[in-house]
PDB file of N, CA and C in Angstrom:
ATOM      1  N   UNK A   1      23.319  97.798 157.879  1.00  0.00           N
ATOM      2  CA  UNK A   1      22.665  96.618 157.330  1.00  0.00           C
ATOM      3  C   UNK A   1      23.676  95.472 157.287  1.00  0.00           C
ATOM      4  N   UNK A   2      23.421  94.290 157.764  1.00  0.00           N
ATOM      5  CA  UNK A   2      23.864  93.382 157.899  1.00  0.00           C
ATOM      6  C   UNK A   2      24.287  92.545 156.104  1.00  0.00           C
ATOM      7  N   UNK A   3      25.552  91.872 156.394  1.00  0.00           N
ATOM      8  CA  UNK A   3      25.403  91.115 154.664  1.00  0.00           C
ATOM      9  C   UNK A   3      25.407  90.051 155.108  1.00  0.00           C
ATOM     10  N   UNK A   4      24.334  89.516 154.287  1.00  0.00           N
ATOM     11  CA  UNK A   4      24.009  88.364 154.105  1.00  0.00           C
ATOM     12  C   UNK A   4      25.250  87.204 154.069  1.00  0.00           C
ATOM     13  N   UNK A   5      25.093  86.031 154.571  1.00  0.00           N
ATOM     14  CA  UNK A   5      25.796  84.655 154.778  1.00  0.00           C
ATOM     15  C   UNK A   5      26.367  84.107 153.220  1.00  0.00           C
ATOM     16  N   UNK A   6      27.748  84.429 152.815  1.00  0.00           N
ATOM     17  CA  UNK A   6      28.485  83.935 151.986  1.00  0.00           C
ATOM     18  C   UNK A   6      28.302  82.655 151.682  1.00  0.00           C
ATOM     19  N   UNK A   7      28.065  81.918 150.581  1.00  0.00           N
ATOM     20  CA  UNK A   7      28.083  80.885 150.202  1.00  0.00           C
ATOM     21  C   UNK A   7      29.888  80.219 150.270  1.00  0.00           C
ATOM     22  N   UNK A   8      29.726  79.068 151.036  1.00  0.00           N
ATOM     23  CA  UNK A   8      31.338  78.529 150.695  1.00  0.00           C
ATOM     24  C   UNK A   8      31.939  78.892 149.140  1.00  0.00           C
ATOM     25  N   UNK A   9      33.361  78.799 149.420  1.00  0.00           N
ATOM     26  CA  UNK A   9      34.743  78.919 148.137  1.00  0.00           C
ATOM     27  C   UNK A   9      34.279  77.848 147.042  1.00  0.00           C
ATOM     28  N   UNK A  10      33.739  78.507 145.591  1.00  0.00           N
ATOM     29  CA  UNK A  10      32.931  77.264 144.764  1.00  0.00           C
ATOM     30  C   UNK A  10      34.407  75.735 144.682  1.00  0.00           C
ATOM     31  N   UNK A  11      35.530  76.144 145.502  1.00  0.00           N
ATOM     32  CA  UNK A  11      35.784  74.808 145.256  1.00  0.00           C
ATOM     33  C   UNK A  11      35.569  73.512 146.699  1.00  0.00           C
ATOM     34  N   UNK A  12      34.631  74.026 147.369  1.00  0.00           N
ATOM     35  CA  UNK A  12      34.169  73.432 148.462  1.00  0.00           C
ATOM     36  C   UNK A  12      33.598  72.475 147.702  1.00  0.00           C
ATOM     37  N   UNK A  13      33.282  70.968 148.162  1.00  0.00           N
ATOM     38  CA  UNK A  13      32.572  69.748 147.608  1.00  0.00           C
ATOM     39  C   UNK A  13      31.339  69.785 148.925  1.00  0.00           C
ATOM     40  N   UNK A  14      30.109  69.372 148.255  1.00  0.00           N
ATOM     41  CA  UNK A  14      29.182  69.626 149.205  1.00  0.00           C
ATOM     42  C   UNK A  14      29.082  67.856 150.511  1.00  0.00           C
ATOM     43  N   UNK A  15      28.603  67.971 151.142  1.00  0.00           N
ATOM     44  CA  UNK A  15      28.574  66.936 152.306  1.00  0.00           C
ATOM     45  C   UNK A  15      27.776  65.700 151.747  1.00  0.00           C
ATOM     46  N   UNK A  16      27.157  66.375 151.080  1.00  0.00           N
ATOM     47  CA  UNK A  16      25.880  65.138 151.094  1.00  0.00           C
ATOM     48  C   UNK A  16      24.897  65.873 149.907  1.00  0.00           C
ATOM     49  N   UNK A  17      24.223  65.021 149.700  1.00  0.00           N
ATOM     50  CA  UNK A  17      23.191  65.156 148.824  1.00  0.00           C
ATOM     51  C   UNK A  17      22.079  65.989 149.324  1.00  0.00           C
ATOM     52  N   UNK A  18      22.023  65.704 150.635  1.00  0.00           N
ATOM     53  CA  UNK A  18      20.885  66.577 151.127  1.00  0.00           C
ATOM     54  C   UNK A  18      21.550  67.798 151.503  1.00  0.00           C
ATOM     55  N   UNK A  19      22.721  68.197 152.202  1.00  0.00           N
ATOM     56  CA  UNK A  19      23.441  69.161 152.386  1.00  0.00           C
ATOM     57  C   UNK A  19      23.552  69.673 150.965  1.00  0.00           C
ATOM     58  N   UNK A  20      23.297  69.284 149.565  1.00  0.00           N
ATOM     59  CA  UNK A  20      23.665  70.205 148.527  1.00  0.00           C
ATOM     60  C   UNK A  20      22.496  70.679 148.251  1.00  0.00           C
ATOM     61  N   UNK A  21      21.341  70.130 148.768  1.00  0.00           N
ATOM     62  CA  UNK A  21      19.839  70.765 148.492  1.00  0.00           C
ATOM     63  C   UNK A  21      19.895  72.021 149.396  1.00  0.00           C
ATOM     64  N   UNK A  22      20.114  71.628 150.637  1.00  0.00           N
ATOM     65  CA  UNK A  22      19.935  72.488 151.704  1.00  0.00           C
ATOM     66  C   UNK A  22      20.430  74.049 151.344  1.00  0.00           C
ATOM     67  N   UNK A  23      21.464  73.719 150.648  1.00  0.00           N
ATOM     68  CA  UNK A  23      22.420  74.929 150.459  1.00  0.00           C
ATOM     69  C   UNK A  23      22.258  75.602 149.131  1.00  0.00           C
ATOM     70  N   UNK A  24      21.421  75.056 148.071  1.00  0.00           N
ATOM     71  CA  UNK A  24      20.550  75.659 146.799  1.00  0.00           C
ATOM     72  C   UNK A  24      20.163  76.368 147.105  1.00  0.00           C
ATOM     73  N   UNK A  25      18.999  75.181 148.366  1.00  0.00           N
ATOM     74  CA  UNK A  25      17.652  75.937 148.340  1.00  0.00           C
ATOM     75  C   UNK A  25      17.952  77.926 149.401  1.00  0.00           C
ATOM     76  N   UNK A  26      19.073  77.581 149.862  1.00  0.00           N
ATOM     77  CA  UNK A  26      19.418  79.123 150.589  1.00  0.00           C
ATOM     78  C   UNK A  26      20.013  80.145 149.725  1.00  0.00           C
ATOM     79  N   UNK A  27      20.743  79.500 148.625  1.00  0.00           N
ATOM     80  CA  UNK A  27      20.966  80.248 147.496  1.00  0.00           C
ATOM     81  C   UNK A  27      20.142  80.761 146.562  1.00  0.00           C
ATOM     82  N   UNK A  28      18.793  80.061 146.554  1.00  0.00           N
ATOM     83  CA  UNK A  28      17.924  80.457 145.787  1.00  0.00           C
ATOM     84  C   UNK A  28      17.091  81.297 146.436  1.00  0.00           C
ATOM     85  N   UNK A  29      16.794  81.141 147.770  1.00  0.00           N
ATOM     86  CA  UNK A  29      15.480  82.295 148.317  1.00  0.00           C
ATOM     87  C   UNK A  29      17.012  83.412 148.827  1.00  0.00           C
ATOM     88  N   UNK A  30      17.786  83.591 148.984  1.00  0.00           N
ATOM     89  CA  UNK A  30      19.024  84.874 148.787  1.00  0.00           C
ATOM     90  C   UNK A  30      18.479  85.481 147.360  1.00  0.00           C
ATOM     91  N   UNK A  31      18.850  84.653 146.477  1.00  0.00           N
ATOM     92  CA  UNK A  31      18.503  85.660 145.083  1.00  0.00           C
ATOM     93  C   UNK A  31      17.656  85.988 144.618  1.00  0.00           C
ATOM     94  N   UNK A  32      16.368  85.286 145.416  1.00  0.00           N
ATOM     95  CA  UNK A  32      15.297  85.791 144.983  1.00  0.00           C
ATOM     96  C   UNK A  32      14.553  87.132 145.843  1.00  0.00           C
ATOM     97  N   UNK A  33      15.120  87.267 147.167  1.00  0.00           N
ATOM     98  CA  UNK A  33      15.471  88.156 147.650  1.00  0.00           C
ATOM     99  C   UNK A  33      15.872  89.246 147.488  1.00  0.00           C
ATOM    100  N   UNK A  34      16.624  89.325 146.598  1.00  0.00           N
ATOM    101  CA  UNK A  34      17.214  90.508 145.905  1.00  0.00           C
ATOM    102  C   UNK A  34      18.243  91.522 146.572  1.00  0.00           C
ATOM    103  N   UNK A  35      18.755  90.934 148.038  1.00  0.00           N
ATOM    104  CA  UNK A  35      19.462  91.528 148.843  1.00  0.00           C
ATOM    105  C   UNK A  35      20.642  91.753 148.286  1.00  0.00           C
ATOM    106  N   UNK A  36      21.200  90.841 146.862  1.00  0.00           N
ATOM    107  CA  UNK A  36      22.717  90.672 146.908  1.00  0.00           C
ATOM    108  C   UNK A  36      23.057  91.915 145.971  1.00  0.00           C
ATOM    109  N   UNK A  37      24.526  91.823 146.312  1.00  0.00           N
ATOM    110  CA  UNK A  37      24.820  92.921 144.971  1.00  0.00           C
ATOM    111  C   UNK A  37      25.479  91.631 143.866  1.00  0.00           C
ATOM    112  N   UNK A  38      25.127  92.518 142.649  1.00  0.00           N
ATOM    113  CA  UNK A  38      25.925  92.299 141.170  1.00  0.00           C
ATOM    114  C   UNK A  38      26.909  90.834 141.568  1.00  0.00           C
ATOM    115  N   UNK A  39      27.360  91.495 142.013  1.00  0.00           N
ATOM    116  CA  UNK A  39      28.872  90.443 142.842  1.00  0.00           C
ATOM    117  C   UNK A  39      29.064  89.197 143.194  1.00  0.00           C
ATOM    118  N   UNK A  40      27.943  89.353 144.678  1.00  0.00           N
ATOM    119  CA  UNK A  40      27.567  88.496 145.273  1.00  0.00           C
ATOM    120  C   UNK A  40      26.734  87.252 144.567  1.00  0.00           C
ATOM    121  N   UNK A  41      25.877  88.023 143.570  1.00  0.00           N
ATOM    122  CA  UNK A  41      24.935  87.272 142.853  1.00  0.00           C
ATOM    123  C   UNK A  41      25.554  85.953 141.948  1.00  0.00           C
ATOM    124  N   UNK A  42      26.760  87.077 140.911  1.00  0.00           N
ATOM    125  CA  UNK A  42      27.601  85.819 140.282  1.00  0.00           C
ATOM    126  C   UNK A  42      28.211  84.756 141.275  1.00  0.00           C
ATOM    127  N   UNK A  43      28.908  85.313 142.414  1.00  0.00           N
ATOM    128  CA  UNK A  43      29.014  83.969 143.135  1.00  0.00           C
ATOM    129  C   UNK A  43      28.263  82.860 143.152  1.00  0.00           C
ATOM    130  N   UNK A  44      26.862  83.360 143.741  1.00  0.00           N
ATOM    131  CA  UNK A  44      25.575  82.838 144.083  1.00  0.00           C
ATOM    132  C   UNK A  44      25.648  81.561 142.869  1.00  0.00           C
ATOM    133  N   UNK A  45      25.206  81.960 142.090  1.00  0.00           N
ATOM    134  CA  UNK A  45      25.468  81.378 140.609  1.00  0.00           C
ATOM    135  C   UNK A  45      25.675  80.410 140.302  1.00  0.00           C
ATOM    136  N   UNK A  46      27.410  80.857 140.778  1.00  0.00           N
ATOM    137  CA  UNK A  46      28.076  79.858 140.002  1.00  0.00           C
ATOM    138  C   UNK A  46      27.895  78.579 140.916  1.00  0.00           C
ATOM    139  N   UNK A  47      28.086  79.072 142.327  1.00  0.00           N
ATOM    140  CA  UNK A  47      28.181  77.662 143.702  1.00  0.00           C
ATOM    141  C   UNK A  47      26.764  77.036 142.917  1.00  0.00           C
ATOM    142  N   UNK A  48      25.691  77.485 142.669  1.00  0.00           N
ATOM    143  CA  UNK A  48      24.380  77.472 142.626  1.00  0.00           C
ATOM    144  C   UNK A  48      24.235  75.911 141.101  1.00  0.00           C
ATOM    145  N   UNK A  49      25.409  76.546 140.524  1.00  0.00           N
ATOM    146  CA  UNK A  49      25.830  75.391 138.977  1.00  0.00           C
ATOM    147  C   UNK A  49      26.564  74.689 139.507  1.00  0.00           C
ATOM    148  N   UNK A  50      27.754  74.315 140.678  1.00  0.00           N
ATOM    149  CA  UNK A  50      28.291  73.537 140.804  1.00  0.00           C
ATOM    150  C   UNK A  50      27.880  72.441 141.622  1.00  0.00           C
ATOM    151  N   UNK A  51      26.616  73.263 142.640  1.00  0.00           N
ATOM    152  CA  UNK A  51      25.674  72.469 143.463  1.00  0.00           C
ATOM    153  C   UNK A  51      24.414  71.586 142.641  1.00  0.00           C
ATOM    154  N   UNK A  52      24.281  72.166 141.460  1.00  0.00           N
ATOM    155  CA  UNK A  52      23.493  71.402 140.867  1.00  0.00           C
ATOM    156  C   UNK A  52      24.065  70.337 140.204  1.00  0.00           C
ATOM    157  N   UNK A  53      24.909  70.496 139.305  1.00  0.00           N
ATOM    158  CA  UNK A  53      25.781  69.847 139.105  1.00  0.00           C
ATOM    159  C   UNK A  53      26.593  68.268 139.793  1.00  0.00           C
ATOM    160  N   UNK A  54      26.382  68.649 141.476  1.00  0.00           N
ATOM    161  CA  UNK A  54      26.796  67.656 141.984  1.00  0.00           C
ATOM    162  C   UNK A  54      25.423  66.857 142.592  1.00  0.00           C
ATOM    163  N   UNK A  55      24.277  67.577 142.495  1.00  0.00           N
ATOM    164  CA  UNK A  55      22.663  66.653 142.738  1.00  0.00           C
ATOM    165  C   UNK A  55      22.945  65.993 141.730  1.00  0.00           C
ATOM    166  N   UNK A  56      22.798  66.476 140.776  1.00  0.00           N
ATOM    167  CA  UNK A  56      22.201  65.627 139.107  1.00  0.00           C
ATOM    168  C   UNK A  56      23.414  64.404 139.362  1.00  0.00           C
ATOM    169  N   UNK A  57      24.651  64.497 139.470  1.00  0.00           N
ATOM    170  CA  UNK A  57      25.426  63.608 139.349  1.00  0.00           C
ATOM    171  C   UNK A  57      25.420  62.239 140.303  1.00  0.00           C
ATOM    172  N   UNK A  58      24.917  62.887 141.492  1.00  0.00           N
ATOM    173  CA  UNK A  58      24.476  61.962 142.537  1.00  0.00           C
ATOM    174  C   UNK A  58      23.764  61.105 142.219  1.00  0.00           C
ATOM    175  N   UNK A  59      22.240  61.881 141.964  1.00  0.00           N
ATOM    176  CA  UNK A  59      21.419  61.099 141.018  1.00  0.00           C
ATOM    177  C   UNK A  59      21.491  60.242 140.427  1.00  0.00           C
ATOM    178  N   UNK A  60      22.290  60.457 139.379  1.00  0.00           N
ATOM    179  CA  UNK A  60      22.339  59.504 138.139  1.00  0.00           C
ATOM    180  C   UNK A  60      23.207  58.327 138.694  1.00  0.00           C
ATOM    181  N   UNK A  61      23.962  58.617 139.947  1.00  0.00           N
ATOM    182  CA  UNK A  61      24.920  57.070 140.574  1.00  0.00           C
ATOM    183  C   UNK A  61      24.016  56.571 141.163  1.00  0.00           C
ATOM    184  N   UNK A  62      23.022  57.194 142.022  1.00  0.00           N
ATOM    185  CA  UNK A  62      22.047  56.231 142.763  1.00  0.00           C
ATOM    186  C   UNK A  62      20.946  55.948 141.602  1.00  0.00           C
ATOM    187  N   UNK A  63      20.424  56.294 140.162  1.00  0.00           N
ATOM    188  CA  UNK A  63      19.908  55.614 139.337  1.00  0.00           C
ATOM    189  C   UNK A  63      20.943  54.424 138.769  1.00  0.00           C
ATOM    190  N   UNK A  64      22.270  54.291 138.388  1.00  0.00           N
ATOM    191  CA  UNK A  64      22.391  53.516 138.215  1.00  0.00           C
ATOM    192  C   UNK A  64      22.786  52.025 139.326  1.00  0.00           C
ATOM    193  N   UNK A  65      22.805  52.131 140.166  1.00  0.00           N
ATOM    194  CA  UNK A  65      23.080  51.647 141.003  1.00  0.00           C
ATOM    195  C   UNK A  65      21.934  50.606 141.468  1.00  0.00           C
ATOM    196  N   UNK A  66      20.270  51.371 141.415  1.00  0.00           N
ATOM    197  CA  UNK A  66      19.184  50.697 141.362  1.00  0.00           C
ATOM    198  C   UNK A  66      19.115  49.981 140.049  1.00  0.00           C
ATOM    199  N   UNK A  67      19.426  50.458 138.712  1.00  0.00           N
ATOM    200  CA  UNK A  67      19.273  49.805 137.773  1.00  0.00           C
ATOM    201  C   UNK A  67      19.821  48.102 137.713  1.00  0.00           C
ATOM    202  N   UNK A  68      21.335  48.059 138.473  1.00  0.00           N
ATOM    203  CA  UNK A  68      22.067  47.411 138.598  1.00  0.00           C
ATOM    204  C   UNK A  68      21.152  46.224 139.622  1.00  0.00           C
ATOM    205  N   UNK A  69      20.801  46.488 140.859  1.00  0.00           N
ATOM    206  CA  UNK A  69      19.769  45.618 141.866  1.00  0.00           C
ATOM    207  C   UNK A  69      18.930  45.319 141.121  1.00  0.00           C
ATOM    208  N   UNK A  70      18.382  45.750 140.482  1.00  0.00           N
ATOM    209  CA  UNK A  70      16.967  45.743 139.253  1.00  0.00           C
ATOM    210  C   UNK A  70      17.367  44.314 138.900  1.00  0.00           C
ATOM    211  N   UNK A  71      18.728  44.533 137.848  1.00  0.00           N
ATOM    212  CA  UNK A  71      18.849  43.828 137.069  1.00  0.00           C
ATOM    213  C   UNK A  71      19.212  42.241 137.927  1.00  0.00           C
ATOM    214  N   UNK A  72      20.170  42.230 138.790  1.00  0.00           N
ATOM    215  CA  UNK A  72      20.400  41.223 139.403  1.00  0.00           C
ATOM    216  C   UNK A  72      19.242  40.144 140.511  1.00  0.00           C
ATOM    217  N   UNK A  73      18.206  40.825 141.257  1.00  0.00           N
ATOM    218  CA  UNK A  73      17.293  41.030 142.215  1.00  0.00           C
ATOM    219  C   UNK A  73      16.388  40.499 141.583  1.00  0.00           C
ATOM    220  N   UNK A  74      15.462  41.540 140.723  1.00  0.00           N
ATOM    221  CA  UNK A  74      13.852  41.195 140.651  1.00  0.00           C
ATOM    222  C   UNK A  74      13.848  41.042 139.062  1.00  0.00           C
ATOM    223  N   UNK A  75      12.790  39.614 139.409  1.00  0.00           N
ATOM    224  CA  UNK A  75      12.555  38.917 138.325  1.00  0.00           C
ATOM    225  C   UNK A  75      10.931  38.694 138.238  1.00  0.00           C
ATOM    226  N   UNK A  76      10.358  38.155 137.445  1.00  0.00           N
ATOM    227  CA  UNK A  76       9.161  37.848 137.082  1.00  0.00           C
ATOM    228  C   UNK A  76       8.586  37.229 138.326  1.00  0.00           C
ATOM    229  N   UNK A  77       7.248  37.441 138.776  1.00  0.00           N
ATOM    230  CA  UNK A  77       7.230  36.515 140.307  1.00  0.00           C
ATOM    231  C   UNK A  77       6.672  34.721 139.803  1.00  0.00           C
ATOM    232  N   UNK A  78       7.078  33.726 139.657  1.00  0.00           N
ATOM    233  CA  UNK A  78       6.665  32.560 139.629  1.00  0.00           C
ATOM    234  C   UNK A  78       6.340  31.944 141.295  1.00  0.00           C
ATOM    235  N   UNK A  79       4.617  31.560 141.661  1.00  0.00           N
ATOM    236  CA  UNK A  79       4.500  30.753 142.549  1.00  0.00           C
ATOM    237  C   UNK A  79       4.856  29.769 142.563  1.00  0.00           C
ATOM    238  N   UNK A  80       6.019  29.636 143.714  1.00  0.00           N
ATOM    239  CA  UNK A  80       6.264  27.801 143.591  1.00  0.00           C
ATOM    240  C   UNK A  80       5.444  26.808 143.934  1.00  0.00           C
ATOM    241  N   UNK A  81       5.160  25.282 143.296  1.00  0.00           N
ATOM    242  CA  UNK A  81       4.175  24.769 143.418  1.00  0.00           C
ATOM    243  C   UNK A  81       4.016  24.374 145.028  1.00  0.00           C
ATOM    244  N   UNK A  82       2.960  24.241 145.521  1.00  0.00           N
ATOM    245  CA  UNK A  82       2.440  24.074 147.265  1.00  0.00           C
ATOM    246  C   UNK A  82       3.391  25.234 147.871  1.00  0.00           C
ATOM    247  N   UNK A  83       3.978  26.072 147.621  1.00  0.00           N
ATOM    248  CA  UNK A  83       3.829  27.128 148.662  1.00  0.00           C
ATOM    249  C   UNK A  83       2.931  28.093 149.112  1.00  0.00           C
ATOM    250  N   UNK A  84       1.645  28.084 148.676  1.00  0.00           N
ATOM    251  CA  UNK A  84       0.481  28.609 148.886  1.00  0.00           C
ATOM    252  C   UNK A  84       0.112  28.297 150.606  1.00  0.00           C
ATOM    253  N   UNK A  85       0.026  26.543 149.843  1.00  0.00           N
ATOM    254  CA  UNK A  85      -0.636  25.643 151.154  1.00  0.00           C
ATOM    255  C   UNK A  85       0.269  25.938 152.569  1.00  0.00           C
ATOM    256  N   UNK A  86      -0.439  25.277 154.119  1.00  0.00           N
ATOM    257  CA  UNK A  86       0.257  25.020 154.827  1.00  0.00           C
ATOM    258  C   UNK A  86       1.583  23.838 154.542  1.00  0.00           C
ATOM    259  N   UNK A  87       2.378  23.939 154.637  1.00  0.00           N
ATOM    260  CA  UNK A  87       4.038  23.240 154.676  1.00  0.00           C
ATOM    261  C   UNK A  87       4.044  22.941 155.644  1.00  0.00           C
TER     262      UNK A  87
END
């Protein structure tokens, strides 16, 4: 029987945001799988907390980051007078 595909050394930093989904979501159908041993599983785990860990954090830079455009960007819409009409 073949063993299953090791999750990188939990001090690997993931690529990307979507590369840290990508690599959950293989950690999660592995354990739900039930192929791993004891072992393998805590690995699973932990990469599994450090990968989340680095979504949520992502997250919250690209929420604040929109907050920031928000704030500078969009404002109340006022029509200016005759820009309706042909100009």
């Amino acid at each position: 029987m073949a063993k299953p595909p090791q999750s990188p050394p939990p001090t690997a930093v993931a690529e990307s945001f979507e590369a840290a989904m990508t690599e959950l979501e293989r950690i999660v159908q592995g354990m739900e799988a039930g192929r791993l041993t004891l072992e393998q599983s805590l690995g699973a785990y932990q990469r599994g907390a450090e990968l989340l860990k680095f979504c949520q954090d992502t997250l919250s830079a690209a929420e604040q980051k929109v907050q920031v455009v928000e704030a500078g960007v969009l404002r109340d819409f006022a029509p200016v007078a005759g820009a309706a009409g042909g100009q």
